[in-house]
Protein backbone atom coordinates (compact mmCIF):
# COMPACT_ATOMS: atom_id res chain seq x y z
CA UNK A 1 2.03 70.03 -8.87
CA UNK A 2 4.79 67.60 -10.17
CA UNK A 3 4.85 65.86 -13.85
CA UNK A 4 7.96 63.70 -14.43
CA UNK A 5 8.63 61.08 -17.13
CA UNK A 6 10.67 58.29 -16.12
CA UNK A 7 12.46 55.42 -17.70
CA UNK A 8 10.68 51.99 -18.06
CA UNK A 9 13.93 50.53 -14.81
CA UNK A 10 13.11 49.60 -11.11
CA UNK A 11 14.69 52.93 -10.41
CA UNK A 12 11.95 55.08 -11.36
CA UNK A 13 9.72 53.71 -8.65
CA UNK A 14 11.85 54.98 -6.20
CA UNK A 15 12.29 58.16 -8.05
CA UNK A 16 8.62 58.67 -8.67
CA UNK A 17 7.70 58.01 -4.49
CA UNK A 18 10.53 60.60 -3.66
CA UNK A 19 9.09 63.24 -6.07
CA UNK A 20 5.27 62.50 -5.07
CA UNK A 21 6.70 62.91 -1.05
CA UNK A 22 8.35 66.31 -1.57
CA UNK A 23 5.08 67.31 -3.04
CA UNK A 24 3.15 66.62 -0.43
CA UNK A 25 5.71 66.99 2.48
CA UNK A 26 5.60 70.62 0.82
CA UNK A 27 1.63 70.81 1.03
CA UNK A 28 0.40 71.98 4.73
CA UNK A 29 -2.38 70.01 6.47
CA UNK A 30 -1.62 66.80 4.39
CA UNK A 31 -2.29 63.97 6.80
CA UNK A 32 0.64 61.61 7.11
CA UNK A 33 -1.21 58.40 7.35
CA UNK A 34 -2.71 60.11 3.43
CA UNK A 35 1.24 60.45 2.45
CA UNK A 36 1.88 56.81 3.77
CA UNK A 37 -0.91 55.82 1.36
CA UNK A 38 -0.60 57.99 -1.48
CA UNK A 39 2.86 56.47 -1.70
CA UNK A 40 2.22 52.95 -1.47
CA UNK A 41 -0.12 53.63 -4.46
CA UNK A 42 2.03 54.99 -6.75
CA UNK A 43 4.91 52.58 -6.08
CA UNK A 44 2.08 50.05 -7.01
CA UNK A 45 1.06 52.02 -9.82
CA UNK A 46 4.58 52.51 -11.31
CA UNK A 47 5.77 49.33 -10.35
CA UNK A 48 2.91 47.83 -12.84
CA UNK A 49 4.07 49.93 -16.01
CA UNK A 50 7.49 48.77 -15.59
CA UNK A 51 6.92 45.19 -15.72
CA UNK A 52 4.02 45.61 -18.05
CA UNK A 53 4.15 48.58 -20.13
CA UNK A 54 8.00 48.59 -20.67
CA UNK A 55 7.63 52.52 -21.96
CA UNK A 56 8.49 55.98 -20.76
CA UNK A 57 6.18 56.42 -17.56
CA UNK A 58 4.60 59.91 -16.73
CA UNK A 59 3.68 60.69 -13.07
CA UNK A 60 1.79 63.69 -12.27
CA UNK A 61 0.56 64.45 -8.66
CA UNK A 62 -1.02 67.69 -7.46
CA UNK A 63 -2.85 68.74 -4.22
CA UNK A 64 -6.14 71.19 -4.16
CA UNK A 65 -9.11 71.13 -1.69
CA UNK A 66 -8.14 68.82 0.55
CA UNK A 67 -7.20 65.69 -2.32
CA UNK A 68 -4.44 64.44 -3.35
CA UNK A 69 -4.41 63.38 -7.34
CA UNK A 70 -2.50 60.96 -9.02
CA UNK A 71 -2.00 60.05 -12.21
CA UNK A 72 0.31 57.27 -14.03
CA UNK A 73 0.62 56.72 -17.59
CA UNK A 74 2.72 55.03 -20.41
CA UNK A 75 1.81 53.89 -23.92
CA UNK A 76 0.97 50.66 -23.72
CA UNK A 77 -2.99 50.61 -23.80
CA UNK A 78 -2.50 46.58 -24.29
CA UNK A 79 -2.23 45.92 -20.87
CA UNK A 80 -4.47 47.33 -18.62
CA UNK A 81 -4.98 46.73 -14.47
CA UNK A 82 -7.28 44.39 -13.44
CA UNK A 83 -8.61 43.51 -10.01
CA UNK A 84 -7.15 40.18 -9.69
CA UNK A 85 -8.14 37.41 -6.96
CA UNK A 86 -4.47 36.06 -5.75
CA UNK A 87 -4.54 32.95 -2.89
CA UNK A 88 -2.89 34.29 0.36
CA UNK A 89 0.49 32.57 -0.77
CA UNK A 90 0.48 34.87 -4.25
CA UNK A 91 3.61 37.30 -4.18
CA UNK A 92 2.67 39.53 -6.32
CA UNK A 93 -0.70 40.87 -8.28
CA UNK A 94 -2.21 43.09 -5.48
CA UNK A 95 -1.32 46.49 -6.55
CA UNK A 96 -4.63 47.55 -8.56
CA UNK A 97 -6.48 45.56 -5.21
CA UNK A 98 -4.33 48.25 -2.73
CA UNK A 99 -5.62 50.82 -5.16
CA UNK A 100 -9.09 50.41 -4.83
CA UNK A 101 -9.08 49.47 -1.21
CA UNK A 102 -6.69 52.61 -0.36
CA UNK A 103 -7.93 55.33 -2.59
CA UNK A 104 -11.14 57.15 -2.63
CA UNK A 105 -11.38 56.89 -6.08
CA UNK A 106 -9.83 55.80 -8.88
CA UNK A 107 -9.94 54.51 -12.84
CA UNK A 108 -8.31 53.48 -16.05
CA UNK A 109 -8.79 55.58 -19.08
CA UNK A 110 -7.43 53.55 -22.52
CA UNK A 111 -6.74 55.37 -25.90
CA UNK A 112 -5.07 54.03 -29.41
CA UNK A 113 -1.37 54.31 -28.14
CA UNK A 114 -1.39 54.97 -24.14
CA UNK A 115 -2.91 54.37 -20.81
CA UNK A 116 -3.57 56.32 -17.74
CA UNK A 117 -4.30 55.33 -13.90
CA UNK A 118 -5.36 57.50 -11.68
CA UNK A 119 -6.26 57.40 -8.30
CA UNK A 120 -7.54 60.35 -5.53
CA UNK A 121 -6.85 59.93 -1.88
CA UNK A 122 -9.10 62.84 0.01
CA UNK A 123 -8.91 64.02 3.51
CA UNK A 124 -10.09 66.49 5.95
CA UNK A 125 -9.38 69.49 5.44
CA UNK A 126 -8.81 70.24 9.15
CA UNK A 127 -7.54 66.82 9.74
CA UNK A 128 -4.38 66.97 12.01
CA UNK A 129 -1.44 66.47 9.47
CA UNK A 130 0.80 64.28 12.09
CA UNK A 131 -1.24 62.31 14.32
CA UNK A 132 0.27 60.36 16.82
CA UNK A 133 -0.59 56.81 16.53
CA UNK A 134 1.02 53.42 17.32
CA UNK A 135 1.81 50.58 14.63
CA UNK A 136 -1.54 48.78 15.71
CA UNK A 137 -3.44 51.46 15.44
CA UNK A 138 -2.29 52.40 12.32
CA UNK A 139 -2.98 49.06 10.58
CA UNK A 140 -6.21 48.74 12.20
CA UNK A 141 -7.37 52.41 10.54
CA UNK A 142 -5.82 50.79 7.29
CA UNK A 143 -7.59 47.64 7.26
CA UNK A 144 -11.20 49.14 8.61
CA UNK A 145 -11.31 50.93 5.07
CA UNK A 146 -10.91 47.70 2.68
């Protein structure tokens, strides 16, 4: 299990992906293309309580029976994800989208002075942890579950 806080800077996305990866690099049987996910998720997730939140961010990430939990939180319950529609030339707004197309489950839970995010990404248990796949087949498994 990992639980960091992090500073409200584009650093701590980077610093939150590394410390989610050696988790699960660490965990046996974790399926890559799961890591490649979980990953993109909480850069998402982070990303969005930097530019929005502006507070201390806590990331907490564990592994147990074959799903991998996530959780992101700062205290800033004022701004809270929404699934936004964004036109195909849109740069940005997509993360929460990512989220619910990517993770098996996931939700927002709001109190007075904070917010939390969390998302689950489950696997197989005997799912082969480094399957070898090409580029197209790995976006077409990606896209088949949005």
């Amino acid at each position: 299990m990992i639980d960091i806080v992090l500073p409200p800077e584009a650093a701590s996305v980077s610093d939150a992906r590394h410390a989610v990866a050696g988790l699960l690099y660490d965990v046996a049987h974790v399926p890559v293309l799961v890591i490649e996910d979980v990953l993109l998720l909480v850069s998402e997730l982070v990303t969005n309580a930097v530019l929005h939140a502006g507070t201390e961010i806590r990331v907490c990430a564990s592994v147990e029976d074959a799903v991998v939990s996530v959780s992101v939180s700062d205290r800033d319950p004022h701004h809270a994800p929404v699934l936004a529609k964004r036109g195909a030339d849109a740069t940005s707004g997509r993360g929460i989208l990512l989220v619910q197309a990517l993770a098996s489950d996931w939700g927002v839970e709001l109190a007075e002075v904070s917010k939390l995010v969390w998302f689950q990404a489950s696997y197989a248990p005997d799912a082969d942890p480094d399957p070898k796949v090409d580029a197209a087949e790995l976006l077409a498994r990606r896209w088949q579950r949005s």
